[in-house]
PDB file of N, CA and C in Angstrom:
ATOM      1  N   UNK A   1     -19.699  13.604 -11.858  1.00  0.00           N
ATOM      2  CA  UNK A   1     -19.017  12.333 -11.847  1.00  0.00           C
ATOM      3  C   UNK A   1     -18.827  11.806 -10.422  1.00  0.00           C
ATOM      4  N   UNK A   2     -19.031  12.699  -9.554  1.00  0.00           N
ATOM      5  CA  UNK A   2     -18.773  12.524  -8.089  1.00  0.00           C
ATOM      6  C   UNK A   2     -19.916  11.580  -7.595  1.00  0.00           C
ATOM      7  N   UNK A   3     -20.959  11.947  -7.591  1.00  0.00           N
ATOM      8  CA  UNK A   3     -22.082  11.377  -7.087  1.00  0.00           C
ATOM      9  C   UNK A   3     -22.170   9.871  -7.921  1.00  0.00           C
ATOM     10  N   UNK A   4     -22.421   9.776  -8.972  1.00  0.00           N
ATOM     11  CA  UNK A   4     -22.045   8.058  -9.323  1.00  0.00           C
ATOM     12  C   UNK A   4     -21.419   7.398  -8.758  1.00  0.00           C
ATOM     13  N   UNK A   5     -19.804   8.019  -8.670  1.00  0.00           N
ATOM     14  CA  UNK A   5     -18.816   7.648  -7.869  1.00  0.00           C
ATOM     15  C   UNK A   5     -19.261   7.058  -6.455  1.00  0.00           C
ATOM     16  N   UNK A   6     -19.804   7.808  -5.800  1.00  0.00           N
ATOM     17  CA  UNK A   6     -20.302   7.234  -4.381  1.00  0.00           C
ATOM     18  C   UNK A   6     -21.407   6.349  -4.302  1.00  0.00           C
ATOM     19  N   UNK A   7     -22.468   6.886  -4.917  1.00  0.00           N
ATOM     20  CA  UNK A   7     -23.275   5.514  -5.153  1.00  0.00           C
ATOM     21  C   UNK A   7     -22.761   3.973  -5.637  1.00  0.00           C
ATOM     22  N   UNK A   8     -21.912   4.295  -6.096  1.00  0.00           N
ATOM     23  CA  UNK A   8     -21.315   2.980  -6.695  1.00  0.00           C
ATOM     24  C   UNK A   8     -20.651   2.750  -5.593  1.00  0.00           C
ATOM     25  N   UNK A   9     -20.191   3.209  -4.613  1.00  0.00           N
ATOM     26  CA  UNK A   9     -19.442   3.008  -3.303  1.00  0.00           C
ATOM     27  C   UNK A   9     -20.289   2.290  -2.313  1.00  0.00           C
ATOM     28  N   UNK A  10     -21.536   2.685  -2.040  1.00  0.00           N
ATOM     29  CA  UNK A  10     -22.516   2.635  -1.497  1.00  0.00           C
ATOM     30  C   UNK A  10     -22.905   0.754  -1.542  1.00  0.00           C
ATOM     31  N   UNK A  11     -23.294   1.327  -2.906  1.00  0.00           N
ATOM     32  CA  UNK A  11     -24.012  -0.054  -2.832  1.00  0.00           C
ATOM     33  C   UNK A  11     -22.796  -1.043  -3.224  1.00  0.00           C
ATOM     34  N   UNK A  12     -22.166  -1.460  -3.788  1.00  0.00           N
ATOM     35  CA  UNK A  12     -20.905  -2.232  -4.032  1.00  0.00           C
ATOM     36  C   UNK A  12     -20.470  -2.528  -3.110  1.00  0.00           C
ATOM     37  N   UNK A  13     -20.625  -1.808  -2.016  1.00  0.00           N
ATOM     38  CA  UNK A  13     -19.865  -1.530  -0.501  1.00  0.00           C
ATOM     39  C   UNK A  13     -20.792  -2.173   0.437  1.00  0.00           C
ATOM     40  N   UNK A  14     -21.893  -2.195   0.432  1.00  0.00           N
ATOM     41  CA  UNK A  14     -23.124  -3.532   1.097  1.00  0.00           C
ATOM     42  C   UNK A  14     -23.039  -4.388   0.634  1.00  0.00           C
ATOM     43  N   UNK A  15     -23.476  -4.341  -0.745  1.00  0.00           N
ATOM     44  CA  UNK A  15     -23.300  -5.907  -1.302  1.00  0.00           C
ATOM     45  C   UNK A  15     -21.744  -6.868  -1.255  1.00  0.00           C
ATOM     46  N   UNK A  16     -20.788  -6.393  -1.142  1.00  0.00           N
ATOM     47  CA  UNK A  16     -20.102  -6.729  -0.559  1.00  0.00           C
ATOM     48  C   UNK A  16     -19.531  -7.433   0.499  1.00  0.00           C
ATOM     49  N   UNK A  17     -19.846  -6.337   1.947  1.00  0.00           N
ATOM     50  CA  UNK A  17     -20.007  -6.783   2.605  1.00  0.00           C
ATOM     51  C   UNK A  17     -20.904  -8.085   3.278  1.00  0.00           C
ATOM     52  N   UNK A  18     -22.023  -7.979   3.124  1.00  0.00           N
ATOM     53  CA  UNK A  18     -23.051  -8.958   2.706  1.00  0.00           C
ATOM     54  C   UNK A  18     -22.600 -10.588   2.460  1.00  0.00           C
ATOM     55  N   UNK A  19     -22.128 -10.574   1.334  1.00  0.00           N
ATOM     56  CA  UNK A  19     -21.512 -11.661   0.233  1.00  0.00           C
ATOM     57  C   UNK A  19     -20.376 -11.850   1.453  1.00  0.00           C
ATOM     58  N   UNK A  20     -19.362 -11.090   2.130  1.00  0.00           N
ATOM     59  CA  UNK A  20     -18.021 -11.370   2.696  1.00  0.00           C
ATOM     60  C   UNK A  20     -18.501 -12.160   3.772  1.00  0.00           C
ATOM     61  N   UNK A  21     -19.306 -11.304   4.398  1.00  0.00           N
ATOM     62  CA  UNK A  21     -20.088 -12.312   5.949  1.00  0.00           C
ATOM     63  C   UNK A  21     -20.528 -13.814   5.038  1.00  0.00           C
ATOM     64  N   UNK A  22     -21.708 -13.610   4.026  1.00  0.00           N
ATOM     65  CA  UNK A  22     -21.606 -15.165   4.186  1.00  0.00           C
ATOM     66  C   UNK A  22     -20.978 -15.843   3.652  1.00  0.00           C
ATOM     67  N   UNK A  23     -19.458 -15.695   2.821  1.00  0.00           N
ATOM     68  CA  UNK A  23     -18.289 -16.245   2.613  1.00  0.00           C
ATOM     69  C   UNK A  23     -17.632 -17.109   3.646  1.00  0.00           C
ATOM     70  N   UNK A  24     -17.612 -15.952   4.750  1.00  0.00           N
ATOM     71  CA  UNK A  24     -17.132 -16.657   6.048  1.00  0.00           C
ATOM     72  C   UNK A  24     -17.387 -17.951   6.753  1.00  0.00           C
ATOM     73  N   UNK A  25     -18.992 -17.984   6.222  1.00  0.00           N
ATOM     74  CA  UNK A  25     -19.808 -19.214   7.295  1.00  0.00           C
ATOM     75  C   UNK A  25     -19.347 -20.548   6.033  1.00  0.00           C
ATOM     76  N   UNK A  26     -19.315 -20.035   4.508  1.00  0.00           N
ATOM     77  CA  UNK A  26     -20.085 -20.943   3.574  1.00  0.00           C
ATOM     78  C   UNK A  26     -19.178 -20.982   2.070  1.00  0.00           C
ATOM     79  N   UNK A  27     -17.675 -21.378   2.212  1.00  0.00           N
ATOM     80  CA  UNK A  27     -17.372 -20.962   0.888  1.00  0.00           C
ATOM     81  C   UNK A  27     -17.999 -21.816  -0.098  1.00  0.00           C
ATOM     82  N   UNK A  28     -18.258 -20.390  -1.642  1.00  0.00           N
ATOM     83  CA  UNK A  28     -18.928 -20.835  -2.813  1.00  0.00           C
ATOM     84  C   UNK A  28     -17.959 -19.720  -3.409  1.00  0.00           C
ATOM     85  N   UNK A  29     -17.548 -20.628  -4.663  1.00  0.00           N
ATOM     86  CA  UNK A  29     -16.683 -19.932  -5.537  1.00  0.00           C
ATOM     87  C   UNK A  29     -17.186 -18.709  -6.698  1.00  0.00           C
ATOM     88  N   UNK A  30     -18.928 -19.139  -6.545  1.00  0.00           N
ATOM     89  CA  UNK A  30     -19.176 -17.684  -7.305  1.00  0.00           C
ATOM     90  C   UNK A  30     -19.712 -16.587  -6.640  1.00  0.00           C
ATOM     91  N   UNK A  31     -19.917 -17.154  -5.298  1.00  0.00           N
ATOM     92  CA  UNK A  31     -19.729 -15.604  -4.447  1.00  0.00           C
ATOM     93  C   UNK A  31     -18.373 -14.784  -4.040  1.00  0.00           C
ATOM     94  N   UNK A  32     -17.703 -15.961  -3.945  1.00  0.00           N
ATOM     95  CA  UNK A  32     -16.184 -15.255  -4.152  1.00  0.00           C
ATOM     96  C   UNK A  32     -15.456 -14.365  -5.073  1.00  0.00           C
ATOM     97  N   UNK A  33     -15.592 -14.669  -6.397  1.00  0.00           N
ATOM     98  CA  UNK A  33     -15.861 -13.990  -7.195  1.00  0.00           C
ATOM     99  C   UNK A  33     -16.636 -12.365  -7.213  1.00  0.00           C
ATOM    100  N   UNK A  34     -17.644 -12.559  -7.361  1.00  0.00           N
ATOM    101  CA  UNK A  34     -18.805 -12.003  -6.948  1.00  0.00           C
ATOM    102  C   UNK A  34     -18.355 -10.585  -5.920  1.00  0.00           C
ATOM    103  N   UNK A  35     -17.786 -11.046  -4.850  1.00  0.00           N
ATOM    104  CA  UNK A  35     -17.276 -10.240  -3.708  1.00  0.00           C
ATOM    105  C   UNK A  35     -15.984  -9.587  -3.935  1.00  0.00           C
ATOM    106  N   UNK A  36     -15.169 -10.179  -4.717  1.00  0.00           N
ATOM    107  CA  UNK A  36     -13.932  -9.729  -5.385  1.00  0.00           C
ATOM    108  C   UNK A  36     -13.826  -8.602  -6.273  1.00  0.00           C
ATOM    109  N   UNK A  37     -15.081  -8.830  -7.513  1.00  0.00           N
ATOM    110  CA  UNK A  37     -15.342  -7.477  -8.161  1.00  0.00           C
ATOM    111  C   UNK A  37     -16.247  -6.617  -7.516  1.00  0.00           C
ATOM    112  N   UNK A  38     -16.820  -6.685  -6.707  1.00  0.00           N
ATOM    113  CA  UNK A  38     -17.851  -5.399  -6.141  1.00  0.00           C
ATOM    114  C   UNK A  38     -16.558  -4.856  -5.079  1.00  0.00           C
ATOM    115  N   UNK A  39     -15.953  -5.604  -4.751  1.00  0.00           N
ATOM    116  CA  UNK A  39     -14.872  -4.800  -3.865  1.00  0.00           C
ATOM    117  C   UNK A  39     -13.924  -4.083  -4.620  1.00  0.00           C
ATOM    118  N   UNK A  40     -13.570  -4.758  -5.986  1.00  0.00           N
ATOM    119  CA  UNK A  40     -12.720  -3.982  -6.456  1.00  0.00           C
ATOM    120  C   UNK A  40     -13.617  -2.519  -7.192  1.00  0.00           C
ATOM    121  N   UNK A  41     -14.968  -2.754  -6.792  1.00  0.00           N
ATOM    122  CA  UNK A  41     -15.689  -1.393  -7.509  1.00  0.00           C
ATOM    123  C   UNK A  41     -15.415  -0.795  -6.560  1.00  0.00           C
ATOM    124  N   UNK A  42     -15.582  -0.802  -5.416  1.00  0.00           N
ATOM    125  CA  UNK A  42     -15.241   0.162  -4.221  1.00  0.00           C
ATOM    126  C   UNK A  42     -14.271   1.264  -4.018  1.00  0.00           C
ATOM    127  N   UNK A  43     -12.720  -0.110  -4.710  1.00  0.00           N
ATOM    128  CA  UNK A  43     -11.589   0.169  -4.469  1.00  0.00           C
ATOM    129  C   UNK A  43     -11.290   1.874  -5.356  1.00  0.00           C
ATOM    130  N   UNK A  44     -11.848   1.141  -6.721  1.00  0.00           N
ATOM    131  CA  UNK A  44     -12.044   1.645  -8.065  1.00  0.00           C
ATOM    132  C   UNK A  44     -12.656   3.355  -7.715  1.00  0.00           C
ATOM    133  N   UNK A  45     -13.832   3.221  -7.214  1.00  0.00           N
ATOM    134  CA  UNK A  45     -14.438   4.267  -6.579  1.00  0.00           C
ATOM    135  C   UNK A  45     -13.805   5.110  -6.074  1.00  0.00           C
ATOM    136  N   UNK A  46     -13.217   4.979  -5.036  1.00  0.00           N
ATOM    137  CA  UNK A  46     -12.463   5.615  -4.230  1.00  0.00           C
ATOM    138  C   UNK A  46     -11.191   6.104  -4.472  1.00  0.00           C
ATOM    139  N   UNK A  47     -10.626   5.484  -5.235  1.00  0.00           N
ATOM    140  CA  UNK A  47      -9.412   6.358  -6.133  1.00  0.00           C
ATOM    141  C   UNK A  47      -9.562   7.338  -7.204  1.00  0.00           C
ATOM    142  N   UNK A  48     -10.928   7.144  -8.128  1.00  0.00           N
ATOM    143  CA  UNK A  48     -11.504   7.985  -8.766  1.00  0.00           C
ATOM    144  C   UNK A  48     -11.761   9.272  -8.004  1.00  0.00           C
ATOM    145  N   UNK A  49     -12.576   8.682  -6.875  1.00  0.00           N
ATOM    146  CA  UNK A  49     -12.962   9.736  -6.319  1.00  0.00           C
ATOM    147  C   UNK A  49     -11.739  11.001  -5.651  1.00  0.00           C
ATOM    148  N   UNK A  50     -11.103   9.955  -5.539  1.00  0.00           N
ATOM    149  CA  UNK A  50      -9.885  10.951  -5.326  1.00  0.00           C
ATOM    150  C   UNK A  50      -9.104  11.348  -5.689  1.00  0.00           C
ATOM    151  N   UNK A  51      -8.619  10.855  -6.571  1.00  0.00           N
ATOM    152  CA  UNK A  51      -7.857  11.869  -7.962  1.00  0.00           C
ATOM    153  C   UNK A  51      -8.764  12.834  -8.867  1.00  0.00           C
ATOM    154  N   UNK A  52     -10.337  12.471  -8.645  1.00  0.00           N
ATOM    155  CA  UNK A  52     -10.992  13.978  -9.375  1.00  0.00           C
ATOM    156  C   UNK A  52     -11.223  14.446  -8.340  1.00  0.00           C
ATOM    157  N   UNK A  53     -11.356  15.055  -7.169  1.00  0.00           N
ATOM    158  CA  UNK A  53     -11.028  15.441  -6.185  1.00  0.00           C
ATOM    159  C   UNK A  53     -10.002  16.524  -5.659  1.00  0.00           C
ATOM    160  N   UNK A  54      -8.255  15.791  -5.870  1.00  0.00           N
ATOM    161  CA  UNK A  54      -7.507  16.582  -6.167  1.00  0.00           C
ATOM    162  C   UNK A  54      -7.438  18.387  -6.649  1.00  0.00           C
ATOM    163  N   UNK A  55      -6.915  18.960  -5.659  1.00  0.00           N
ATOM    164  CA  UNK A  55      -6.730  20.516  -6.097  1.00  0.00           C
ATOM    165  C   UNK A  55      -8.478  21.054  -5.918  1.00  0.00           C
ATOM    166  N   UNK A  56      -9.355  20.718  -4.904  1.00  0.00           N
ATOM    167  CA  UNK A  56     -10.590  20.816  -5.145  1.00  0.00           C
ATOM    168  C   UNK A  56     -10.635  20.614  -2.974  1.00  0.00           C
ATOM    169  N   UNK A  57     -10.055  19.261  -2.903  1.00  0.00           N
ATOM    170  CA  UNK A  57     -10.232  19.317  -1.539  1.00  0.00           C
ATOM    171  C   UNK A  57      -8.858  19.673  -0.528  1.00  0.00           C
ATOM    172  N   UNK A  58      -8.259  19.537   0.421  1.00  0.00           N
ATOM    173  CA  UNK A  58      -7.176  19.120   1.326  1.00  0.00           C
ATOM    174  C   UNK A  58      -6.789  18.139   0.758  1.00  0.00           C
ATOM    175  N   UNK A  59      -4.796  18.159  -0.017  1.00  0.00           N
ATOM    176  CA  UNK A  59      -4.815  17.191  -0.459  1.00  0.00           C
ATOM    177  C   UNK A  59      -3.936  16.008   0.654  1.00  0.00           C
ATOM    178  N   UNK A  60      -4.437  15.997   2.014  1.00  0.00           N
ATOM    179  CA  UNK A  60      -4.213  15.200   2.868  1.00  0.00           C
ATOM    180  C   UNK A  60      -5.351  14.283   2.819  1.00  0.00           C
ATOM    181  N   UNK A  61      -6.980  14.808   2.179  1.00  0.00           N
ATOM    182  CA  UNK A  61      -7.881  14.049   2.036  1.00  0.00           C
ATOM    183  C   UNK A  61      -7.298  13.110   0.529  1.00  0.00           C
ATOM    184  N   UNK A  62      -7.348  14.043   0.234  1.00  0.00           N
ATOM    185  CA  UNK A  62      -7.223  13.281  -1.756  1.00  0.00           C
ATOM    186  C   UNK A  62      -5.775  11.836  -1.310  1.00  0.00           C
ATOM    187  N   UNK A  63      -4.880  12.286  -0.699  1.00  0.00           N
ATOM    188  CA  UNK A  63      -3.932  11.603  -0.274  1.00  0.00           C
ATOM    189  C   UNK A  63      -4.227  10.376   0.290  1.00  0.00           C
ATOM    190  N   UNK A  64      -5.268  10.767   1.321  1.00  0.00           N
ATOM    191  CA  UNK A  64      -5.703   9.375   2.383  1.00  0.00           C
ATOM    192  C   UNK A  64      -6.685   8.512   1.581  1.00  0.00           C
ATOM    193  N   UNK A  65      -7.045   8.924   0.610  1.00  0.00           N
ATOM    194  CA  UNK A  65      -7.672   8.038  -0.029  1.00  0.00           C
ATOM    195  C   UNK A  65      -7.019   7.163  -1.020  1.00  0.00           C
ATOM    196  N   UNK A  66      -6.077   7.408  -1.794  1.00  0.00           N
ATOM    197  CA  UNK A  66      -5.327   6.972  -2.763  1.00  0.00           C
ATOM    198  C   UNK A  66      -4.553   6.224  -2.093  1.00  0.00           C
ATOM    199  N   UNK A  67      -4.340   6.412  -0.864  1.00  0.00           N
ATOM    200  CA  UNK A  67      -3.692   5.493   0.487  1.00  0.00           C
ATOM    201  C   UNK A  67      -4.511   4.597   0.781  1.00  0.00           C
ATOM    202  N   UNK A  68      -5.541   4.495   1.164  1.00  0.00           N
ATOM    203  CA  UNK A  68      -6.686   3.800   1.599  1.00  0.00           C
ATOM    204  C   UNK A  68      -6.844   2.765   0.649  1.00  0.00           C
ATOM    205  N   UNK A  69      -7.085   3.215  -0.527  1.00  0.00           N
ATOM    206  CA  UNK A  69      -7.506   2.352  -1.958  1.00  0.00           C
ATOM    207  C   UNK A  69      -6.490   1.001  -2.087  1.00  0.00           C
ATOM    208  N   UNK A  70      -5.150   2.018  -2.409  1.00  0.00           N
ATOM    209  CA  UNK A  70      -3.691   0.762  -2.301  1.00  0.00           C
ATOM    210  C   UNK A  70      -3.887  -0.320  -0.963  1.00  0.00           C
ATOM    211  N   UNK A  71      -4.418  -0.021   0.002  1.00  0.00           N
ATOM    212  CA  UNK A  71      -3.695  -0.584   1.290  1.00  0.00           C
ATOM    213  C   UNK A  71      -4.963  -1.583   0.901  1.00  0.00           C
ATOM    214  N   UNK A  72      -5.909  -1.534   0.723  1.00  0.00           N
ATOM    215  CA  UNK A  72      -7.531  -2.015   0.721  1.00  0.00           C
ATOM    216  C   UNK A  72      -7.374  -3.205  -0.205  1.00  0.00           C
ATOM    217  N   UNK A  73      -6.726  -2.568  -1.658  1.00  0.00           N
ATOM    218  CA  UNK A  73      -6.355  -3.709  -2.782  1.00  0.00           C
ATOM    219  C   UNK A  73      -5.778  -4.415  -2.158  1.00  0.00           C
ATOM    220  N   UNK A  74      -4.405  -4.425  -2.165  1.00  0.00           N
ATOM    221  CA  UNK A  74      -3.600  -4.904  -1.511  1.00  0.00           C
ATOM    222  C   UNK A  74      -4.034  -6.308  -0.736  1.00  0.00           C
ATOM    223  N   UNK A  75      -4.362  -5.882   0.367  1.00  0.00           N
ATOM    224  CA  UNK A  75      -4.809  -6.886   1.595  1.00  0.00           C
ATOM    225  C   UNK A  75      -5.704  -7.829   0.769  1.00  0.00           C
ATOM    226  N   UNK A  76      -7.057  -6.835   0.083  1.00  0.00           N
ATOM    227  CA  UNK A  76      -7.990  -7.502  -0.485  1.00  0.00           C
ATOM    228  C   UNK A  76      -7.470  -9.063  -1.256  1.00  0.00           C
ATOM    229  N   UNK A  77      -6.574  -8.613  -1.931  1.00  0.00           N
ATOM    230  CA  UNK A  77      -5.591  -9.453  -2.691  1.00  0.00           C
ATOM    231  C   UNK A  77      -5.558 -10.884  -1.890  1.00  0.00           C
ATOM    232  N   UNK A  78      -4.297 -10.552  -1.055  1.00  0.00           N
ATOM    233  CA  UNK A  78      -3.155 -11.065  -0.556  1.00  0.00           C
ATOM    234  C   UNK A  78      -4.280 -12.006   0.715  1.00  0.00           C
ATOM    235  N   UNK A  79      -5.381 -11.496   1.031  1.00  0.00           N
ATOM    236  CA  UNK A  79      -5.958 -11.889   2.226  1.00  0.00           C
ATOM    237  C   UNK A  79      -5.555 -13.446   2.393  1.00  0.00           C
ATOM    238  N   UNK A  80      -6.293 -13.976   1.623  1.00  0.00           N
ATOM    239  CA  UNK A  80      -5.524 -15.531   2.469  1.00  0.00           C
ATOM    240  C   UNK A  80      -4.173 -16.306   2.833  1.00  0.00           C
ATOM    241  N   UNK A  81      -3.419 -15.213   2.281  1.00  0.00           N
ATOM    242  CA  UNK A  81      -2.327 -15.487   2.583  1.00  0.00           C
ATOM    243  C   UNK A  81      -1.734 -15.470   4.082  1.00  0.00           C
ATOM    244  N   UNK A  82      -2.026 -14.244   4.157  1.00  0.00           N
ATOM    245  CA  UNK A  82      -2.039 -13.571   5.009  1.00  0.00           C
ATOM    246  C   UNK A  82      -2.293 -13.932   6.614  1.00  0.00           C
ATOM    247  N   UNK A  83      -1.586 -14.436   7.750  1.00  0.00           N
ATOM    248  CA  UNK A  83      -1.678 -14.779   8.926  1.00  0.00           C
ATOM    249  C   UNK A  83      -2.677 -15.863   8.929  1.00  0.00           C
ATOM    250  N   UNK A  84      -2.114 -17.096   8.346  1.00  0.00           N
ATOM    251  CA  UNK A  84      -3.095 -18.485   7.983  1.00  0.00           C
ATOM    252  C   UNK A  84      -3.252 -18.952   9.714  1.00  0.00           C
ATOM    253  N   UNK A  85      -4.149 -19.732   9.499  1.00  0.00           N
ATOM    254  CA  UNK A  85      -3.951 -19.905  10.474  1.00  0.00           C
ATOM    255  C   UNK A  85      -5.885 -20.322  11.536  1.00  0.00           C
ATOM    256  N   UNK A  86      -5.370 -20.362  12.892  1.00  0.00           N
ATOM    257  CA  UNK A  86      -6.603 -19.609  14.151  1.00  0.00           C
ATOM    258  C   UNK A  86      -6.539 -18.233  13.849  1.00  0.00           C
ATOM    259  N   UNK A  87      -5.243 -17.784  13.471  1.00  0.00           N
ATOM    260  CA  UNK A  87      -5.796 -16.255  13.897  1.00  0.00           C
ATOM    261  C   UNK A  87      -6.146 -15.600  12.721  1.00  0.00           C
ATOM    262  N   UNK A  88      -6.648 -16.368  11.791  1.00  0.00           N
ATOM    263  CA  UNK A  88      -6.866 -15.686  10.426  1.00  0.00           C
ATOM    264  C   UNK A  88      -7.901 -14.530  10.716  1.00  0.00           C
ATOM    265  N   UNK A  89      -8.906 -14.803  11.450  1.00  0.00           N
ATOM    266  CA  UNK A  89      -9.782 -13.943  11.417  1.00  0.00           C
ATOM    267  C   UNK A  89      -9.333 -12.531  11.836  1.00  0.00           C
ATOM    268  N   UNK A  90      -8.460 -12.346  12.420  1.00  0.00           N
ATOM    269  CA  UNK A  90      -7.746 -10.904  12.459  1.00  0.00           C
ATOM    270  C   UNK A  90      -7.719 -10.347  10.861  1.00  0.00           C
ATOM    271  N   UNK A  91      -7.137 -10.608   9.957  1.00  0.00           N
ATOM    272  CA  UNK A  91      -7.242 -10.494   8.864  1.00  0.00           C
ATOM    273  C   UNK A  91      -8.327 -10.333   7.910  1.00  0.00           C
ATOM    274  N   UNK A  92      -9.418 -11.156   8.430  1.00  0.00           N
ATOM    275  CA  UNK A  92     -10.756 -11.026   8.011  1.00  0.00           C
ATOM    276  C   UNK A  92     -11.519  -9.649   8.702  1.00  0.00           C
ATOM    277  N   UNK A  93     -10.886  -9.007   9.646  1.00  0.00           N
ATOM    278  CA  UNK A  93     -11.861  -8.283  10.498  1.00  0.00           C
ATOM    279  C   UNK A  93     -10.835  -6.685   9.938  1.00  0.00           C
ATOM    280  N   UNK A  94      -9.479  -6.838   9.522  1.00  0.00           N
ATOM    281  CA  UNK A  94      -8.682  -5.698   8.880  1.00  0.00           C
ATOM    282  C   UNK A  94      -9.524  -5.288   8.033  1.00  0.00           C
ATOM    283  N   UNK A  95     -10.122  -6.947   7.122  1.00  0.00           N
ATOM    284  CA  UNK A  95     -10.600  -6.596   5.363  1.00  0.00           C
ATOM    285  C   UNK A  95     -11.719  -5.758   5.420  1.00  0.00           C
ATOM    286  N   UNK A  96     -12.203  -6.290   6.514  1.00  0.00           N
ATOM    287  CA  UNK A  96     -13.646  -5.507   6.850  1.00  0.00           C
ATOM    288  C   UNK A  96     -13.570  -4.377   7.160  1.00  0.00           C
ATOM    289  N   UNK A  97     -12.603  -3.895   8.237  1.00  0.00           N
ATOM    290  CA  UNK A  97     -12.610  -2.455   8.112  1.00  0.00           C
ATOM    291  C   UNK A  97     -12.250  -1.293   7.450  1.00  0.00           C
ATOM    292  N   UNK A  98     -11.298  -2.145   6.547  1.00  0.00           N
ATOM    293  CA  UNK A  98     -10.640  -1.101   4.902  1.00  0.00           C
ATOM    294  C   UNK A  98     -11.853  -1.384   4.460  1.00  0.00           C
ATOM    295  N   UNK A  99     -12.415  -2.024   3.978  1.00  0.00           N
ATOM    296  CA  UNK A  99     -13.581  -2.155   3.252  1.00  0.00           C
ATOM    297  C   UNK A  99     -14.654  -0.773   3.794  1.00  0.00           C
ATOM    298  N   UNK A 100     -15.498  -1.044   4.825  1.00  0.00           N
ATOM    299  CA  UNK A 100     -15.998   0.091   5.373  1.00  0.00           C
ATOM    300  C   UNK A 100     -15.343   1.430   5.296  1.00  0.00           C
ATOM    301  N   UNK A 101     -14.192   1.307   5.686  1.00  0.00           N
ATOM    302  CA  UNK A 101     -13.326   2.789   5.695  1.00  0.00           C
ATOM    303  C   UNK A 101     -13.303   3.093   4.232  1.00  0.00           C
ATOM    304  N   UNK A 102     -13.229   2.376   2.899  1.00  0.00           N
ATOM    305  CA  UNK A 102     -12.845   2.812   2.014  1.00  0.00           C
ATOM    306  C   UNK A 102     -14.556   3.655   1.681  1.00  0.00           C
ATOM    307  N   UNK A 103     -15.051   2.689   1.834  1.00  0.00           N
ATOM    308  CA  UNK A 103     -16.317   3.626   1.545  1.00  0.00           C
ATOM    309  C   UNK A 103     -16.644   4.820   2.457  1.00  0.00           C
ATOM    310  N   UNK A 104     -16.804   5.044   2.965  1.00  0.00           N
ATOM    311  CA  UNK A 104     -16.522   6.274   4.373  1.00  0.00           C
ATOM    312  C   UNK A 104     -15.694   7.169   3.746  1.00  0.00           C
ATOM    313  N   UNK A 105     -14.383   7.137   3.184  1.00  0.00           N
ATOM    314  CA  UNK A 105     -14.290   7.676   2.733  1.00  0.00           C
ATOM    315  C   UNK A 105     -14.518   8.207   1.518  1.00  0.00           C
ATOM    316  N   UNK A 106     -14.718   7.473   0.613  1.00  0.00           N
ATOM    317  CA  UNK A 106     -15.446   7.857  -0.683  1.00  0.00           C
ATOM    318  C   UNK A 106     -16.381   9.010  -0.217  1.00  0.00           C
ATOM    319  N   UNK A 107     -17.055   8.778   0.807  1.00  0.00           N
ATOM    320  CA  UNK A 107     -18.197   9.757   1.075  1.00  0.00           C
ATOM    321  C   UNK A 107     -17.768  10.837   1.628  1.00  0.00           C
ATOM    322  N   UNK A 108     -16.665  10.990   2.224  1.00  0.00           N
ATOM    323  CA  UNK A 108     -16.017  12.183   3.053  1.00  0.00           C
ATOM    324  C   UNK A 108     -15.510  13.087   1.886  1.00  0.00           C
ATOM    325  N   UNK A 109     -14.653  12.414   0.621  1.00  0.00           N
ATOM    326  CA  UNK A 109     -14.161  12.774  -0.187  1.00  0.00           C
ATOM    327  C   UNK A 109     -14.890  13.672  -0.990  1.00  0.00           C
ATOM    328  N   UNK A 110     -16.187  12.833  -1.440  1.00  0.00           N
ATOM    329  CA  UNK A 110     -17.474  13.460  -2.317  1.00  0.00           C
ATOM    330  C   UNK A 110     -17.736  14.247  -1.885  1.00  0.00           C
ATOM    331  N   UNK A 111     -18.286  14.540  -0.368  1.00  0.00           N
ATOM    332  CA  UNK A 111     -18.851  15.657   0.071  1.00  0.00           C
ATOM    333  C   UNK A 111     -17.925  16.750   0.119  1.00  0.00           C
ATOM    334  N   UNK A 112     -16.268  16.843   0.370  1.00  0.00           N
ATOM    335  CA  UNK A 112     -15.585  18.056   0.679  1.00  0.00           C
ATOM    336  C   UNK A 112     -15.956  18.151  -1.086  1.00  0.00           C
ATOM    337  N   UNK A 113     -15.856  17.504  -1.921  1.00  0.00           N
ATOM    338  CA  UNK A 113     -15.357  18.056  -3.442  1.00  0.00           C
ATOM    339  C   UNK A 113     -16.807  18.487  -4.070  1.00  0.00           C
ATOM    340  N   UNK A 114     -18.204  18.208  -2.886  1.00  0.00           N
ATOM    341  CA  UNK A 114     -19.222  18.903  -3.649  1.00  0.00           C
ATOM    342  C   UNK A 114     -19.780  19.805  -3.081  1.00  0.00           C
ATOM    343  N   UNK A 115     -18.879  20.036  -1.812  1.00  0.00           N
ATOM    344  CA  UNK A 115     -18.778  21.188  -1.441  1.00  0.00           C
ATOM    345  C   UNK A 115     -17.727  22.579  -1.785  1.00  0.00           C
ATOM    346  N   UNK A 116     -16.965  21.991  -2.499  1.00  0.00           N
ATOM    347  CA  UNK A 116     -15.628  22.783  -3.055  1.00  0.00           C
ATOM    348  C   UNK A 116     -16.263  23.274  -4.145  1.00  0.00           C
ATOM    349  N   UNK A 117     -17.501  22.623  -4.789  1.00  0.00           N
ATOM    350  CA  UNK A 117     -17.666  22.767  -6.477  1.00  0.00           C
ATOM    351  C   UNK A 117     -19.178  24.038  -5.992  1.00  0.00           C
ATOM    352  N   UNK A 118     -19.313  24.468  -4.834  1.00  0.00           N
ATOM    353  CA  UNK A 118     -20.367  25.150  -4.939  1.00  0.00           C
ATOM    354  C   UNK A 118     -19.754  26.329  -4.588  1.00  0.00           C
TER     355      UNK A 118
END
């Protein structure tokens, strides 16, 4: 179940990104969309991944992820709310890096727990 898990991280997690960059230059409401659920596959991912995980890896890993996931939704959410403005793009460049980090970790996660399972 692990390895789906990350692949689905993987690619959800480019295409994503992808779609977010050209959000930035070009809003269209069905890439918005679009970018909203592949992120929330990410999110999705990564909490899976870390609650089957659990009792398998360090649960400071299993922890930082279920941390990661919340903080990731969250923002993901709330983003335009969020420091409107000139300086919005601070906010845009957070999303981006929970985004990346969430997947990063998905993969850190997978690997301690498919390394735990051998």
């Amino acid at each position: 179940m692990i390895t789906p898990l990350r692949w689905c991280a993987r690619i959800s997690g480019l295409l994503a990104l992808v779609i977010g960059l050209l959000l930035s230059r070009m809003p269209m409401a069905v890439l918005f969309h679009l970018h909203m659920t592949l992120g929330g596959l990410v999110v999705v991912s990564l909490l899976l991944c870390a609650l089957l995980a659990m009792g398998k890896v360090p649960a400071a890993k299993a922890a930082a992820g279920i941390g990661w996931a919340v903080v990731t939704l969250l923002v993901g959410l709330r983003q335009n709310e969020l420091l409107p403005g000139s300086m919005h793009w601070l906010i845009e460049v957070l999303h981006a890096v929970l985004g990346v980090g969430a997947i990063g970790l998905t993969e850190m996660i997978g690997a301690a727990r498919a390394r735990a399972d051998k």
